[in-house]
N, C-alpha and C. Protein backbone atom coordinates (compact mmCIF):
# COMPACT_ATOMS: atom_id res chain seq x y z
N UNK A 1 -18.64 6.45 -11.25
CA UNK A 1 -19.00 6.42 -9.86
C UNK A 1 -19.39 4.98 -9.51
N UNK A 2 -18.97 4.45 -8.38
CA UNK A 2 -19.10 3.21 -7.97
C UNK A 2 -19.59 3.12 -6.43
N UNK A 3 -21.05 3.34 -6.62
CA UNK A 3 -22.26 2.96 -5.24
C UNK A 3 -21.55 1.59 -4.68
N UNK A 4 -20.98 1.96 -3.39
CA UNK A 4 -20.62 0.95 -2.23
C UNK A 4 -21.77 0.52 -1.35
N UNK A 5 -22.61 1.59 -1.52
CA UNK A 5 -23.74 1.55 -0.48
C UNK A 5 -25.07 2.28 -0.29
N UNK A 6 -25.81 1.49 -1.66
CA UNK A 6 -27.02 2.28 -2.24
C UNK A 6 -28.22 2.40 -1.02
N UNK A 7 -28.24 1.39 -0.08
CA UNK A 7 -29.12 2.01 1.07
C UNK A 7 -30.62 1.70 0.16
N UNK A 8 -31.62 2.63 0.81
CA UNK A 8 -32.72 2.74 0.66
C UNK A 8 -33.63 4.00 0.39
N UNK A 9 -34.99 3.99 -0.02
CA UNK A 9 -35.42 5.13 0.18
C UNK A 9 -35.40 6.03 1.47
N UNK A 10 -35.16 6.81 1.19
CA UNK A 10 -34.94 7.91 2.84
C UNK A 10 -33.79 7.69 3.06
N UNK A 11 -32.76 7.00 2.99
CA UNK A 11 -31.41 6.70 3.14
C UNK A 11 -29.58 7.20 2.90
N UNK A 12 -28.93 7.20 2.67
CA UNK A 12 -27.43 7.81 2.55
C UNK A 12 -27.06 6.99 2.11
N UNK A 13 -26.66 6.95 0.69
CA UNK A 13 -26.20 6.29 -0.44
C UNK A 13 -24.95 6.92 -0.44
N UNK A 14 -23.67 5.79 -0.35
CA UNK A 14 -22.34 6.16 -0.35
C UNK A 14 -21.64 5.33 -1.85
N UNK A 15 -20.61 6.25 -2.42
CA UNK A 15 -20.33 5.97 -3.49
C UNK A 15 -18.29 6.62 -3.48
N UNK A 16 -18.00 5.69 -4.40
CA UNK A 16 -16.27 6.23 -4.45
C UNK A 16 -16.40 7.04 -6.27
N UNK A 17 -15.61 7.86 -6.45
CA UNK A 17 -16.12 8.67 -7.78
C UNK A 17 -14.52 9.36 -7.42
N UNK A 18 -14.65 9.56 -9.21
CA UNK A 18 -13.27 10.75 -9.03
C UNK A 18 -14.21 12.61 -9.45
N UNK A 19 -13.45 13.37 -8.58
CA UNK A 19 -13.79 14.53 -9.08
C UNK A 19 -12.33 15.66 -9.38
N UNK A 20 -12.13 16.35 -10.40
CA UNK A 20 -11.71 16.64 -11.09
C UNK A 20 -10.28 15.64 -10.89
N UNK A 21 -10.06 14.43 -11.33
CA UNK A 21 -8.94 13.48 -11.31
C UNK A 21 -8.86 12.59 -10.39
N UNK A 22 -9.12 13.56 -8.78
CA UNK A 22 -8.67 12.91 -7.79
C UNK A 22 -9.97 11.95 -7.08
N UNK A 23 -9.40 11.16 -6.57
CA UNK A 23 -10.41 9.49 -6.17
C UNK A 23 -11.05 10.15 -4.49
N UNK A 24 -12.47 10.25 -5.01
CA UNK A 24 -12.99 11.11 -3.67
C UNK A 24 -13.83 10.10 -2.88
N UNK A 25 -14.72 10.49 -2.09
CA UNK A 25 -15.92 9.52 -1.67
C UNK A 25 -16.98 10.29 -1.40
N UNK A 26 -18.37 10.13 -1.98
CA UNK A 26 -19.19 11.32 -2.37
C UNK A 26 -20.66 10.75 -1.50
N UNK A 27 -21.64 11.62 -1.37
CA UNK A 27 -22.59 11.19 -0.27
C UNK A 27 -24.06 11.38 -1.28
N UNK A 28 -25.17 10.98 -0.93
CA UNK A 28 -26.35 11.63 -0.75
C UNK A 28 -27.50 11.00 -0.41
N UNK A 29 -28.73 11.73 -0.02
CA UNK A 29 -29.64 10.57 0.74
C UNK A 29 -30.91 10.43 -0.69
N UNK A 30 -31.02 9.17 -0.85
CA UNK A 30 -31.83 8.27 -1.95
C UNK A 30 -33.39 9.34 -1.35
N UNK A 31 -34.15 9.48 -2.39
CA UNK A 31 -35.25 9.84 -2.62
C UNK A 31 -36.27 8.76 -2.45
N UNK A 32 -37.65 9.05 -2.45
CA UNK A 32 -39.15 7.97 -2.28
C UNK A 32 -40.09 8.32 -3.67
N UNK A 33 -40.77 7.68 -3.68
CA UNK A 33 -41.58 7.39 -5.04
C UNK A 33 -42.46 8.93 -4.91
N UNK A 34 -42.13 9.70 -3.49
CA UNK A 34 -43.62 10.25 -3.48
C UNK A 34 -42.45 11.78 -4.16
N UNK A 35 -41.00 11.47 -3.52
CA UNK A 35 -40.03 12.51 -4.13
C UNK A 35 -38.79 11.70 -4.59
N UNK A 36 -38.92 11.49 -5.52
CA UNK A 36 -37.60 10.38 -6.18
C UNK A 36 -36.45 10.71 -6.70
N UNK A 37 -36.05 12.67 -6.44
CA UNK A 37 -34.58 13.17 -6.81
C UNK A 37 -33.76 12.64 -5.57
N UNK A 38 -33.96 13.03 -4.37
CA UNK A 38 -32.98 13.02 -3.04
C UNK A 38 -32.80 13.99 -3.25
N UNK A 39 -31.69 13.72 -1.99
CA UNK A 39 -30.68 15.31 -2.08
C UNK A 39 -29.44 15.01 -1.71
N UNK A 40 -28.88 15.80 -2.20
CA UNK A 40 -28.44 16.74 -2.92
C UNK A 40 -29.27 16.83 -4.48
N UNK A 41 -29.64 18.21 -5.10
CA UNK A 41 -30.21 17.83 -6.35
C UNK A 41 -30.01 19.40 -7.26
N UNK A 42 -29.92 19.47 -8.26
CA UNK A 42 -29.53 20.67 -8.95
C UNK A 42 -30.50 20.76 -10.19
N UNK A 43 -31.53 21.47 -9.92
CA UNK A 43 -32.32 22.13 -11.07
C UNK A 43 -33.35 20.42 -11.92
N UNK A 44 -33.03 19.98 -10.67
CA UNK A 44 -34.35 18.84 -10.36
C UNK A 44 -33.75 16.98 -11.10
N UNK A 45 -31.87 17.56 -11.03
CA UNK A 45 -31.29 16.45 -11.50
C UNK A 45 -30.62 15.75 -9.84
N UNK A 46 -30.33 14.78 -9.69
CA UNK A 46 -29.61 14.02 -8.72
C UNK A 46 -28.36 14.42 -8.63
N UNK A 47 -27.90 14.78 -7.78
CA UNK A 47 -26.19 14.90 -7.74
C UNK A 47 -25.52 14.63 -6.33
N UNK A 48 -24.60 14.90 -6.04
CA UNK A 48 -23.81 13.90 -5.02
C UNK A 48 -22.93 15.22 -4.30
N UNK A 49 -22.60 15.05 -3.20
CA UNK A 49 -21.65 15.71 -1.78
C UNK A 49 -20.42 15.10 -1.89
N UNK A 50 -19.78 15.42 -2.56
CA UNK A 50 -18.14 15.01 -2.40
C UNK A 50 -17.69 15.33 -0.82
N UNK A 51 -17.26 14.26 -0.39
CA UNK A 51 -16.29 14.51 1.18
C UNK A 51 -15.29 14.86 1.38
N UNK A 52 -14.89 16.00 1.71
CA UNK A 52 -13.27 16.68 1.85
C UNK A 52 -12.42 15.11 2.18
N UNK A 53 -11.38 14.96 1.66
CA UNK A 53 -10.45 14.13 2.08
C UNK A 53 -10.07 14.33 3.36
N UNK A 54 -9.65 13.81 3.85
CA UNK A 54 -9.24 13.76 5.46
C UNK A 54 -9.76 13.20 6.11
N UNK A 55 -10.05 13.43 7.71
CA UNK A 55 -11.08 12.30 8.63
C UNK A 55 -11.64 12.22 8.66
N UNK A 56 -12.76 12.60 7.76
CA UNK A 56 -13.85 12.56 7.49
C UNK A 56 -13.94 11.94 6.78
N UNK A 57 -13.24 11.46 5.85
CA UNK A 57 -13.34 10.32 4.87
C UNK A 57 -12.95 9.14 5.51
N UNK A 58 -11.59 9.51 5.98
CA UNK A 58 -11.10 7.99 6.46
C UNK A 58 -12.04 7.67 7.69
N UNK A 59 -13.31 8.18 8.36
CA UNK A 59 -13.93 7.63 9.51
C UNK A 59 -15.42 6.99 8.91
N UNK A 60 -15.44 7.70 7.24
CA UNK A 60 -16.19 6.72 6.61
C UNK A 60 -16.11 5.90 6.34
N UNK A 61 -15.08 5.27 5.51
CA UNK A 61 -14.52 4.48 5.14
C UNK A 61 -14.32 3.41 6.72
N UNK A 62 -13.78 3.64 7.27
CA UNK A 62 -13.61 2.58 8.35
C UNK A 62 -15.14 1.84 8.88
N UNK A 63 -15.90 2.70 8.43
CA UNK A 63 -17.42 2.69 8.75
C UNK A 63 -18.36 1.56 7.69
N UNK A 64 -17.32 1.03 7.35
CA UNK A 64 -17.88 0.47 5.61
C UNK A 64 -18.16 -1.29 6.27
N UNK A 65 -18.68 -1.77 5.24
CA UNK A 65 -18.34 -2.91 5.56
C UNK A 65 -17.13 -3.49 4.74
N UNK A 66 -16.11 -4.82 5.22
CA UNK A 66 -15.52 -5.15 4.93
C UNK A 66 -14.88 -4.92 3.74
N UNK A 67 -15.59 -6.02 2.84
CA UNK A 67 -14.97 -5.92 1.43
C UNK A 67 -15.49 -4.35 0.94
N UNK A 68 -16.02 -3.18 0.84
CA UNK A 68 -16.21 -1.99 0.52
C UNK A 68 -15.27 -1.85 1.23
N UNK A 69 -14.82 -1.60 2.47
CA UNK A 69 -13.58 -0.66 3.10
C UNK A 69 -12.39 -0.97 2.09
N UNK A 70 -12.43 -2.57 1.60
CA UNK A 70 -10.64 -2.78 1.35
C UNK A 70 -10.79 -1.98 -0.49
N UNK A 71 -11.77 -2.14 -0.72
CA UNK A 71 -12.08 -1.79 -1.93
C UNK A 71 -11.96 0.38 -1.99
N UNK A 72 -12.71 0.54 -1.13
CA UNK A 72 -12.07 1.96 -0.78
C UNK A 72 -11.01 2.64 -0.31
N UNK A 73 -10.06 1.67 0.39
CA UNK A 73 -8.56 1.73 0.48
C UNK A 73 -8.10 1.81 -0.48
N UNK A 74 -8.07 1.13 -1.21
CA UNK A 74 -7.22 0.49 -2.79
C UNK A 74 -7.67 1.93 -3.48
N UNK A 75 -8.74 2.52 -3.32
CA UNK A 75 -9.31 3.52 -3.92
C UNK A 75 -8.69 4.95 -3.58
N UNK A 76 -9.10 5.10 -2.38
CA UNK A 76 -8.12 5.76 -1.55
C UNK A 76 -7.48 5.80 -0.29
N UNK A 77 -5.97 5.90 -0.60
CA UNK A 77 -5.22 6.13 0.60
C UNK A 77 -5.65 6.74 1.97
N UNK A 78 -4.99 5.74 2.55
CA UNK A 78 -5.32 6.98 4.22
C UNK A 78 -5.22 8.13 4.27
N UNK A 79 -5.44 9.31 5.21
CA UNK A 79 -4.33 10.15 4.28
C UNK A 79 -3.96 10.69 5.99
C-alpha cells in the first residue's frame, strides 16, 4: 500500500493498494492520541475502505494533487 495522502489526525488518509490483484484506491480517516486506530478498524486493528472503481475513483483521483494524480493514473486507468 502506497499512502498518497496521509493527512492528519482526524483526517482521510488516501492510499493506492492492490486488493485481490487488482490496483484499487482505498480510504480511511487517521485516528488521535486520545483514539489512535481510526476508522475503518477490525477487532481494534487499522484497516482501509477500498473504493469501487469507477467515478468515484476517477473523481478522487482528479482530486489529488499533481504528481499523486499522475502517479495514480499510471496506477490506475481511467476507467
Amino acid at each position: 500500500m502506497k499512502v498518497l495522502v496521509p493527512a492528519g489526525p482526524e483526517r482521510m488518509a488516501i492510499a493506492l493498494g492492490k486488493w485481490e490483484g487488482t490496483p484499487v484506491l482505498a480510504l480511511r480517516w487517521n485516528g488521535t492520541d486520545a483514539s489512535p486506530i481510526g476508522n475503518p478498524q477490525s477487532r481494534g486493528l487499522a484497516t482501509w475502505f477500498i473504493v469501487e472503481r469507477g467515478p468515484y475513483t476517477d473523481a478522487i483521483i482528479e482530486a489529488l494533487p499533481v504528481a499523486d494524480k499522475e502517479l495514480a493514473r499510471n496506477f490506475i486507468p481511467k476507467t
